[in-house]
C-alpha atoms as a PDB file:
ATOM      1  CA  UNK A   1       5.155 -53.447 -53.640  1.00  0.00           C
ATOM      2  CA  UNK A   2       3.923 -54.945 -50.308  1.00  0.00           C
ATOM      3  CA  UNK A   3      -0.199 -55.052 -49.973  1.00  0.00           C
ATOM      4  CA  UNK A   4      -1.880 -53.366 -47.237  1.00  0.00           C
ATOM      5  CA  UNK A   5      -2.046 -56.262 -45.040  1.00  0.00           C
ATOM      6  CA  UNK A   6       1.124 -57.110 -45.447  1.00  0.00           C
ATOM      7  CA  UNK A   7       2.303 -53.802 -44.366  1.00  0.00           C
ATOM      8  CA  UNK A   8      -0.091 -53.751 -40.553  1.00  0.00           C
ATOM      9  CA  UNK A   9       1.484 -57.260 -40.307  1.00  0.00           C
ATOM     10  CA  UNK A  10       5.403 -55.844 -40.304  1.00  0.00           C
ATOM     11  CA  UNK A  11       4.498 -53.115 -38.286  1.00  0.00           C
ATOM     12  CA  UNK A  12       6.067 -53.595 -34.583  1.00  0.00           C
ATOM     13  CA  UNK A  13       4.265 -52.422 -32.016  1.00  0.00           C
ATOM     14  CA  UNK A  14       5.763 -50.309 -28.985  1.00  0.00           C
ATOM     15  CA  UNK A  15       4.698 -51.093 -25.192  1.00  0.00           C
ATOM     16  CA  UNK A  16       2.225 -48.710 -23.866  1.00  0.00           C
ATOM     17  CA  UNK A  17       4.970 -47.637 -20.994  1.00  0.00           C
ATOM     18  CA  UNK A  18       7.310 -46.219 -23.654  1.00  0.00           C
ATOM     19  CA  UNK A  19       4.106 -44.467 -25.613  1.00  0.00           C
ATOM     20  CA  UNK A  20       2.978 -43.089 -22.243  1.00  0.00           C
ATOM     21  CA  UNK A  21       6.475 -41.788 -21.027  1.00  0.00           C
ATOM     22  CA  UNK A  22       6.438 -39.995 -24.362  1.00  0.00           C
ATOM     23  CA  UNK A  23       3.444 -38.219 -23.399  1.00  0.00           C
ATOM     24  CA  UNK A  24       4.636 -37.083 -19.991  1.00  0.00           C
ATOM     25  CA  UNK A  25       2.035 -39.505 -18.363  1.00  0.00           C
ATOM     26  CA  UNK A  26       3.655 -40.939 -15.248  1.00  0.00           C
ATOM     27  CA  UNK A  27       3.385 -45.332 -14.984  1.00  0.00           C
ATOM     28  CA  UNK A  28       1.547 -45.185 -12.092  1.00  0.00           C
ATOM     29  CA  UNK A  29      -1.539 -43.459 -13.776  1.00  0.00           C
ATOM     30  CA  UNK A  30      -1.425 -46.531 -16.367  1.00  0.00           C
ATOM     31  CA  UNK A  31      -3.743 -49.807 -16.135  1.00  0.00           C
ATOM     32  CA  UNK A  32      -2.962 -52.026 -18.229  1.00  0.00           C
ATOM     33  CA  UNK A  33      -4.239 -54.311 -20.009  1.00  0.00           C
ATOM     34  CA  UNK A  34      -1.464 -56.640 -21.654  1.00  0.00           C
ATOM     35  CA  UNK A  35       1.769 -54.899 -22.915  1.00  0.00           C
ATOM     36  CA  UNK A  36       0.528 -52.614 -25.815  1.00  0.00           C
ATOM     37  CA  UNK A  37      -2.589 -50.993 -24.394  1.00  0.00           C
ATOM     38  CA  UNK A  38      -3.664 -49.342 -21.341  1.00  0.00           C
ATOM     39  CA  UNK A  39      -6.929 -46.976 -19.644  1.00  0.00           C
ATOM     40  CA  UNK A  40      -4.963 -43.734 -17.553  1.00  0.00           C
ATOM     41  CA  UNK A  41      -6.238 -43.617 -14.478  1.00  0.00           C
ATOM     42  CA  UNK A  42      -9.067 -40.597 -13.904  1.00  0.00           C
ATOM     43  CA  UNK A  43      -6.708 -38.881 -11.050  1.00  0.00           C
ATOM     44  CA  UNK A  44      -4.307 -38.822 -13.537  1.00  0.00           C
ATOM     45  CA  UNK A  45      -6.575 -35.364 -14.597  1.00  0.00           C
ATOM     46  CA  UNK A  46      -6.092 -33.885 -11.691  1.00  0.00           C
ATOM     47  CA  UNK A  47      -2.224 -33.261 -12.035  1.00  0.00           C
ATOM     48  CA  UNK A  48      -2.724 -31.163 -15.772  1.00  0.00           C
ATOM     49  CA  UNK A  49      -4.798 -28.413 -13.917  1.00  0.00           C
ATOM     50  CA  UNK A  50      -2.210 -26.105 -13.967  1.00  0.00           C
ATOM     51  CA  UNK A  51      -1.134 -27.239 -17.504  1.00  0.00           C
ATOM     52  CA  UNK A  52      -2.463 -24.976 -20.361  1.00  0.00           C
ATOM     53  CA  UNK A  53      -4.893 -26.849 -22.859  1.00  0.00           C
ATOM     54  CA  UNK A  54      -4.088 -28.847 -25.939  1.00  0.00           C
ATOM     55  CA  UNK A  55      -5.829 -28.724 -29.387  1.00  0.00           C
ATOM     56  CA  UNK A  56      -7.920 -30.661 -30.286  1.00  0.00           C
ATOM     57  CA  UNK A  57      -8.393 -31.453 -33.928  1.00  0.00           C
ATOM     58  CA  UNK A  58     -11.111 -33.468 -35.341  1.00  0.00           C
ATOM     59  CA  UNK A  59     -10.998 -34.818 -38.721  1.00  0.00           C
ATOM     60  CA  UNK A  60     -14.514 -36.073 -40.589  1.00  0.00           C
ATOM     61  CA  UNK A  61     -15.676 -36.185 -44.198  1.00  0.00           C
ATOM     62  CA  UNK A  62     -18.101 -38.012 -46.223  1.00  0.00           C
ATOM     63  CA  UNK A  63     -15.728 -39.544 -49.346  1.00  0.00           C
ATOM     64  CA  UNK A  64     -17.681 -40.305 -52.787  1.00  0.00           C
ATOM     65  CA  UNK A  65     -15.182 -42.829 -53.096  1.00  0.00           C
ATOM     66  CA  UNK A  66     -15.764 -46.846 -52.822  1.00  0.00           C
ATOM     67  CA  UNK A  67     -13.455 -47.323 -50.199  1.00  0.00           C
ATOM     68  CA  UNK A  68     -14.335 -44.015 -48.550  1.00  0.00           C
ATOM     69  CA  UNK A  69     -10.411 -43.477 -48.792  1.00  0.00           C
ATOM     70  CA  UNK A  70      -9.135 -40.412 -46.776  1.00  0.00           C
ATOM     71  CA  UNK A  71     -10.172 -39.891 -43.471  1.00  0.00           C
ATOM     72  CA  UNK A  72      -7.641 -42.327 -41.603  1.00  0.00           C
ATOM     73  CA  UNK A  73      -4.988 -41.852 -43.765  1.00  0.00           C
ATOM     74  CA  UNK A  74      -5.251 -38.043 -43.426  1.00  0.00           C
ATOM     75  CA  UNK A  75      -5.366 -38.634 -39.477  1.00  0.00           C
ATOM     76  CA  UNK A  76      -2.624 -41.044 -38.866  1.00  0.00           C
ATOM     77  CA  UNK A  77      -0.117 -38.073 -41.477  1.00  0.00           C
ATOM     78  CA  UNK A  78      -1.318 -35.342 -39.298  1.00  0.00           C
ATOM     79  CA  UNK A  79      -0.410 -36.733 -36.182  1.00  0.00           C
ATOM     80  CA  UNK A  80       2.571 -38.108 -37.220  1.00  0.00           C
ATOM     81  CA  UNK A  81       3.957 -34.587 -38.589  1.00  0.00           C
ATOM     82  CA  UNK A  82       2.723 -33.104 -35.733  1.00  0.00           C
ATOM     83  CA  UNK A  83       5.456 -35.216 -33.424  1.00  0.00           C
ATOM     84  CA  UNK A  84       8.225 -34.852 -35.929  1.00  0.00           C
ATOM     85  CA  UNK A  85       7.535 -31.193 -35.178  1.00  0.00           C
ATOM     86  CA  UNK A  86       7.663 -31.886 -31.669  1.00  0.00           C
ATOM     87  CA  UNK A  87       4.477 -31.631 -30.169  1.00  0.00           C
ATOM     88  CA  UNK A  88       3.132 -34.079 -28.228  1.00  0.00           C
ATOM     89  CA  UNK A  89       0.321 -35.653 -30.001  1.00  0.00           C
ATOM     90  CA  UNK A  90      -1.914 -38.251 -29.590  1.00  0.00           C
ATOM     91  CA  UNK A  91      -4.239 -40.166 -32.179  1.00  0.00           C
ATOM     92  CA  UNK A  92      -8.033 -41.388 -31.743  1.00  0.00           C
ATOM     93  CA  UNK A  93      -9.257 -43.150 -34.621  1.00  0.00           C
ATOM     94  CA  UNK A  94     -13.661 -44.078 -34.947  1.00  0.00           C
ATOM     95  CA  UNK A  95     -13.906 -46.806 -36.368  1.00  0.00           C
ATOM     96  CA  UNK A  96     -10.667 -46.749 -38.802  1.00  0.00           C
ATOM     97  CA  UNK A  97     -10.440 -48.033 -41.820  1.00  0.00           C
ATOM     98  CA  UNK A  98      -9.383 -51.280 -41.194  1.00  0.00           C
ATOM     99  CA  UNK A  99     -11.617 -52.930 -44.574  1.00  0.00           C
ATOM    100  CA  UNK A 100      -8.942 -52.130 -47.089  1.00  0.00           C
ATOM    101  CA  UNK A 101      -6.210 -54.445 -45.044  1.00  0.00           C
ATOM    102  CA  UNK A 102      -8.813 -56.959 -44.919  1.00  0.00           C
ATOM    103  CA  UNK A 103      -9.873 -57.325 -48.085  1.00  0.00           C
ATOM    104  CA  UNK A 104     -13.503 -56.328 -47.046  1.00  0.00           C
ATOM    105  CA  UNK A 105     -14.655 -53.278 -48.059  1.00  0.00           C
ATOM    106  CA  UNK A 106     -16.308 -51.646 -51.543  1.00  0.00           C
ATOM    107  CA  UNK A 107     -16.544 -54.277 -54.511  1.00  0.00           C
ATOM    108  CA  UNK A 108     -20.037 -53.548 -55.690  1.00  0.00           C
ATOM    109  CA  UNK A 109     -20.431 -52.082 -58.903  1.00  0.00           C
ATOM    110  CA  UNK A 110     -23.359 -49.838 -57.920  1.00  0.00           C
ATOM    111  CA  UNK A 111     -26.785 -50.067 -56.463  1.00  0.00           C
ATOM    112  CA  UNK A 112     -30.214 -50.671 -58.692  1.00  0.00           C
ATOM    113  CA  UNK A 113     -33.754 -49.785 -57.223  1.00  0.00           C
ATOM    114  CA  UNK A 114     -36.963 -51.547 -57.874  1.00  0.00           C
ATOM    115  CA  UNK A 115     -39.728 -49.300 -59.017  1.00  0.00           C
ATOM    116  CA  UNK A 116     -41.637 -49.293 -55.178  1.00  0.00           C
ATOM    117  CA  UNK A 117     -38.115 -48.329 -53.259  1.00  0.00           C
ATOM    118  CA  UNK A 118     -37.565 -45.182 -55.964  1.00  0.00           C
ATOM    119  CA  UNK A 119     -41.456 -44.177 -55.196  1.00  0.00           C
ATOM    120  CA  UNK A 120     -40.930 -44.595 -52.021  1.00  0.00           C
ATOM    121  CA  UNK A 121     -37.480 -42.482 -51.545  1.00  0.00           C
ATOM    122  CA  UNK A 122     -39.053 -39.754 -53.814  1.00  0.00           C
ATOM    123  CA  UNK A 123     -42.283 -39.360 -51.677  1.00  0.00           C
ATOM    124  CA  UNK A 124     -39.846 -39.191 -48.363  1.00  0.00           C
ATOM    125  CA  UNK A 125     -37.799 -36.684 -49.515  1.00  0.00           C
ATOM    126  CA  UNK A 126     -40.878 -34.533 -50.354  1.00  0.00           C
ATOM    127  CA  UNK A 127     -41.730 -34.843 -47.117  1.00  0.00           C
ATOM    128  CA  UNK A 128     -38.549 -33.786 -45.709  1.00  0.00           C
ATOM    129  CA  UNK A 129     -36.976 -36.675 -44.174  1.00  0.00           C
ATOM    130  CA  UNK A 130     -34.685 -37.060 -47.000  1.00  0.00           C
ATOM    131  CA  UNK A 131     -31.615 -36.074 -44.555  1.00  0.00           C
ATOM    132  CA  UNK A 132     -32.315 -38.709 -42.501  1.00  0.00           C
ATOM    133  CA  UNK A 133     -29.310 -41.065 -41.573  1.00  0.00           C
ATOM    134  CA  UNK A 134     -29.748 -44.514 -43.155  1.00  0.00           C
ATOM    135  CA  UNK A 135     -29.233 -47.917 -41.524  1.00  0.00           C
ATOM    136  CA  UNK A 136     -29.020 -50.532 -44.075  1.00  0.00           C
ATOM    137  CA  UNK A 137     -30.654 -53.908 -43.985  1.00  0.00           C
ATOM    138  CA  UNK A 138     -29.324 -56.808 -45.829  1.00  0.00           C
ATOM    139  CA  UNK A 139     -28.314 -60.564 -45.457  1.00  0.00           C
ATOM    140  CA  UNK A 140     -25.200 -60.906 -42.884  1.00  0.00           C
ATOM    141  CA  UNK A 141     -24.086 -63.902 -44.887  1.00  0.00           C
ATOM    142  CA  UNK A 142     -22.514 -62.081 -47.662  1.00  0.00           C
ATOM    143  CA  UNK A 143     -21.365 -58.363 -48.636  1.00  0.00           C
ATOM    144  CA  UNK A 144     -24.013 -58.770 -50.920  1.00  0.00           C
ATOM    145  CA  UNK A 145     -27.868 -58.635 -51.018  1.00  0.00           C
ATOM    146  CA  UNK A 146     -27.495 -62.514 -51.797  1.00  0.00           C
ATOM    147  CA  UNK A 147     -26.708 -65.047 -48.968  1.00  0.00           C
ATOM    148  CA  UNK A 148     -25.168 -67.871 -51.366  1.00  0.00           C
ATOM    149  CA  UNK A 149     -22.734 -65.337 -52.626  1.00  0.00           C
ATOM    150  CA  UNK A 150     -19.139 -65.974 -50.042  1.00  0.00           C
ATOM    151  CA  UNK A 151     -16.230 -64.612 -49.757  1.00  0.00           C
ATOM    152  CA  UNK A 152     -14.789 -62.131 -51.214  1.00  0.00           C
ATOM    153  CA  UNK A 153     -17.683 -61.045 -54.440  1.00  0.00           C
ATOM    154  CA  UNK A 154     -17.195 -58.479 -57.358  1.00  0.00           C
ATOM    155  CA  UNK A 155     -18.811 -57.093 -60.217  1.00  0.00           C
ATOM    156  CA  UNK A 156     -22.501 -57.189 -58.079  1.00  0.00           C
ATOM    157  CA  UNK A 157     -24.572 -54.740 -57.755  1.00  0.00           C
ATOM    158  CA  UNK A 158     -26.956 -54.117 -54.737  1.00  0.00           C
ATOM    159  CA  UNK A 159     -30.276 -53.867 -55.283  1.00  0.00           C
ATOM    160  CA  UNK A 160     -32.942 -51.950 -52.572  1.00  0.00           C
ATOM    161  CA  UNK A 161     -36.152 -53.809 -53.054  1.00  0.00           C
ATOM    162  CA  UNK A 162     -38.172 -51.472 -50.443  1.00  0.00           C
ATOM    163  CA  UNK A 163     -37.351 -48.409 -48.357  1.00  0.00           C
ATOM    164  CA  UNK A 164     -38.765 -47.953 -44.981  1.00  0.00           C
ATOM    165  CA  UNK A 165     -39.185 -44.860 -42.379  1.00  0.00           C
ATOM    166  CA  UNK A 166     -38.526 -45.350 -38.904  1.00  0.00           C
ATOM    167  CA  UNK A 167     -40.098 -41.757 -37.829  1.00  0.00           C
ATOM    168  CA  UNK A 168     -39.698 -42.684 -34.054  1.00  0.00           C
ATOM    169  CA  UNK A 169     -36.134 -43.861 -34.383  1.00  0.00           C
ATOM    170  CA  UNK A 170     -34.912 -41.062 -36.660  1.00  0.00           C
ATOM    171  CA  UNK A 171     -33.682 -43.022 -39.727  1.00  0.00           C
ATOM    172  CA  UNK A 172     -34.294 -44.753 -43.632  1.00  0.00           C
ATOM    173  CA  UNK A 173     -34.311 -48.462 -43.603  1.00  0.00           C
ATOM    174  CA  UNK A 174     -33.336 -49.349 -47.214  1.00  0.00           C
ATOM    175  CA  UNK A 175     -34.277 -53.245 -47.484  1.00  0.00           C
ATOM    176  CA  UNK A 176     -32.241 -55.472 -49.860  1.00  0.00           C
ATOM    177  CA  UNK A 177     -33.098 -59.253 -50.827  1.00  0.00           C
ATOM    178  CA  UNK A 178     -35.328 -61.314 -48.666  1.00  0.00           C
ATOM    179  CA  UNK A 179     -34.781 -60.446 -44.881  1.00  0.00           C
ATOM    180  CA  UNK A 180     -36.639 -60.199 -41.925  1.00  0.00           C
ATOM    181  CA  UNK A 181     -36.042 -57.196 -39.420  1.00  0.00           C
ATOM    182  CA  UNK A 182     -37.040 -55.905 -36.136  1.00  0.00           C
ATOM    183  CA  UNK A 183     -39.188 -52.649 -35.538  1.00  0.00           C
ATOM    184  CA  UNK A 184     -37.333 -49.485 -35.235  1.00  0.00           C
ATOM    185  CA  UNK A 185     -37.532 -48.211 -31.452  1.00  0.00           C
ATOM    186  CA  UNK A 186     -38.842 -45.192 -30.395  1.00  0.00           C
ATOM    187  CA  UNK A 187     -37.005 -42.386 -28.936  1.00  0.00           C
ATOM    188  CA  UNK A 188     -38.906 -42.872 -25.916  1.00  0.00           C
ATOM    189  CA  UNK A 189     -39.240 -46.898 -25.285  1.00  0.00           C
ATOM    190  CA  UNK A 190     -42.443 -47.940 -24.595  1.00  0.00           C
ATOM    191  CA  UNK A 191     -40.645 -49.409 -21.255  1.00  0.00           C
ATOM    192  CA  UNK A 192     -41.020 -46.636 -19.208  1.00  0.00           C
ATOM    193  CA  UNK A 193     -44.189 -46.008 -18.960  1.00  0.00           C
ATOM    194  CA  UNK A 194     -45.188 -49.454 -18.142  1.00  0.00           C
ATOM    195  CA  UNK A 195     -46.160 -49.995 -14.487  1.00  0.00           C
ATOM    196  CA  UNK A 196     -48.148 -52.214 -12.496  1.00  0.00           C
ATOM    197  CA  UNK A 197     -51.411 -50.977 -10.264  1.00  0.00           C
ATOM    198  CA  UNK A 198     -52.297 -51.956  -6.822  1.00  0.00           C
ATOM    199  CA  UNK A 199     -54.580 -54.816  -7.875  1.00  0.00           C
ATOM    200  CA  UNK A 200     -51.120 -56.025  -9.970  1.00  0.00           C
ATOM    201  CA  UNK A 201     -52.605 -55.577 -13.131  1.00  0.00           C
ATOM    202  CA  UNK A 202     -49.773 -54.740 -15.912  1.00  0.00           C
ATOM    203  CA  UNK A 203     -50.822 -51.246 -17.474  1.00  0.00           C
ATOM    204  CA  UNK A 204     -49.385 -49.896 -20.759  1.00  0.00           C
ATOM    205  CA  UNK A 205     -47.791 -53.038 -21.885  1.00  0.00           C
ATOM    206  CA  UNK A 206     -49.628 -52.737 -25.333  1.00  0.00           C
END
């Protein structure tokens, strides 16, 4: 049985002219860039105006899996039945799963809190931020929480020392091993309301 990566490695890809004629979208609406992508030209828009409109179909979940397996696959089958049935469909993948062909996603075992980061997740969601989106914060050097560990780890397990709210920025900040990071931002930066007065003093820089 081939691996994943083996598989996106045999798979030939077809110049953007020939995907484009399939879609009815003339050459000269194309600009390329190299033989297997292209942009379509704005004006291009102007010619479907008399066209009726498409579907559009948007596919999104949240998997409890440790791949997050689903999403892409589910995409790419849909679209691809769709043209066997003869429609003319095209594909848009956000950020697609690439980690499985790479060998770079899931492998931890689970995630352990210290007693401060469970305190401090418990008083949040009391205080109803616990919906919040969550960026994570941890060493880039590893898929770990612990920079000497390379390549390709398993068996770890993460462990969020301290939990942080970014109330201006609209998000958690779970912390894991020893890192440094920046402020989160407000929603309105700070820059715009800095000016300078007639004397050229610098007002509402702090």
């Amino acid at each position: 049985m081939l691996s994943d990566i083996e598989i996106a490695q045999r798979a030939k890809m077809e110049p953007i002219g020939e995907i484009a004629e399939k879609l009815d979208i003339p050459g000269e609406y194309l600009i390329p860039y190299g033989h297997t992508k292209a942009k379509v030209d704005l004006k291009y828009f102007d010619q479907l105006s008399k066209r009726p409109d498409g579907k559009l179909v948007l596919v999104t979940a949240t998997t409890p899996t440790p791949a997050g397996e689903g999403k892409t696959t589910t995409t790419i089958g849909l679209t691809q039945a769709l043209v066997k049935k003869g429609k003319k469909a095209m594909l848009c993948l956000r950020e697609p799963s690439l980690g499985p062909c790479f060998g770079i996603k899931g492998g931890a075992d689970g995630v352990d809190y210290t007693d401060a980061a469970a305190k401090t997740i418990a008083e949040l969601e009391e205080k109803g931020y616990g919906k919040l989106p969550v960026c994570m914060a941890k060493t880039q050097m590893s898929l770990t929480d612990d920079p000497s560990k390379k390549g390709r780890p398993r068996g770890f397990r993460i462990t969020v020392r301290e939990v942080r709210l970014s109330a201006g920025a609209g998000f958690i900040v779970p912390i894991c091993g020893s890192i440094m990071t920046m402020p989160g931002l407000p929603k309105k930066p700070a820059a715009e309301v800095i000016d300078v007065d007639n004397e050229g003093n610098i007002l509402n820089l702090f």
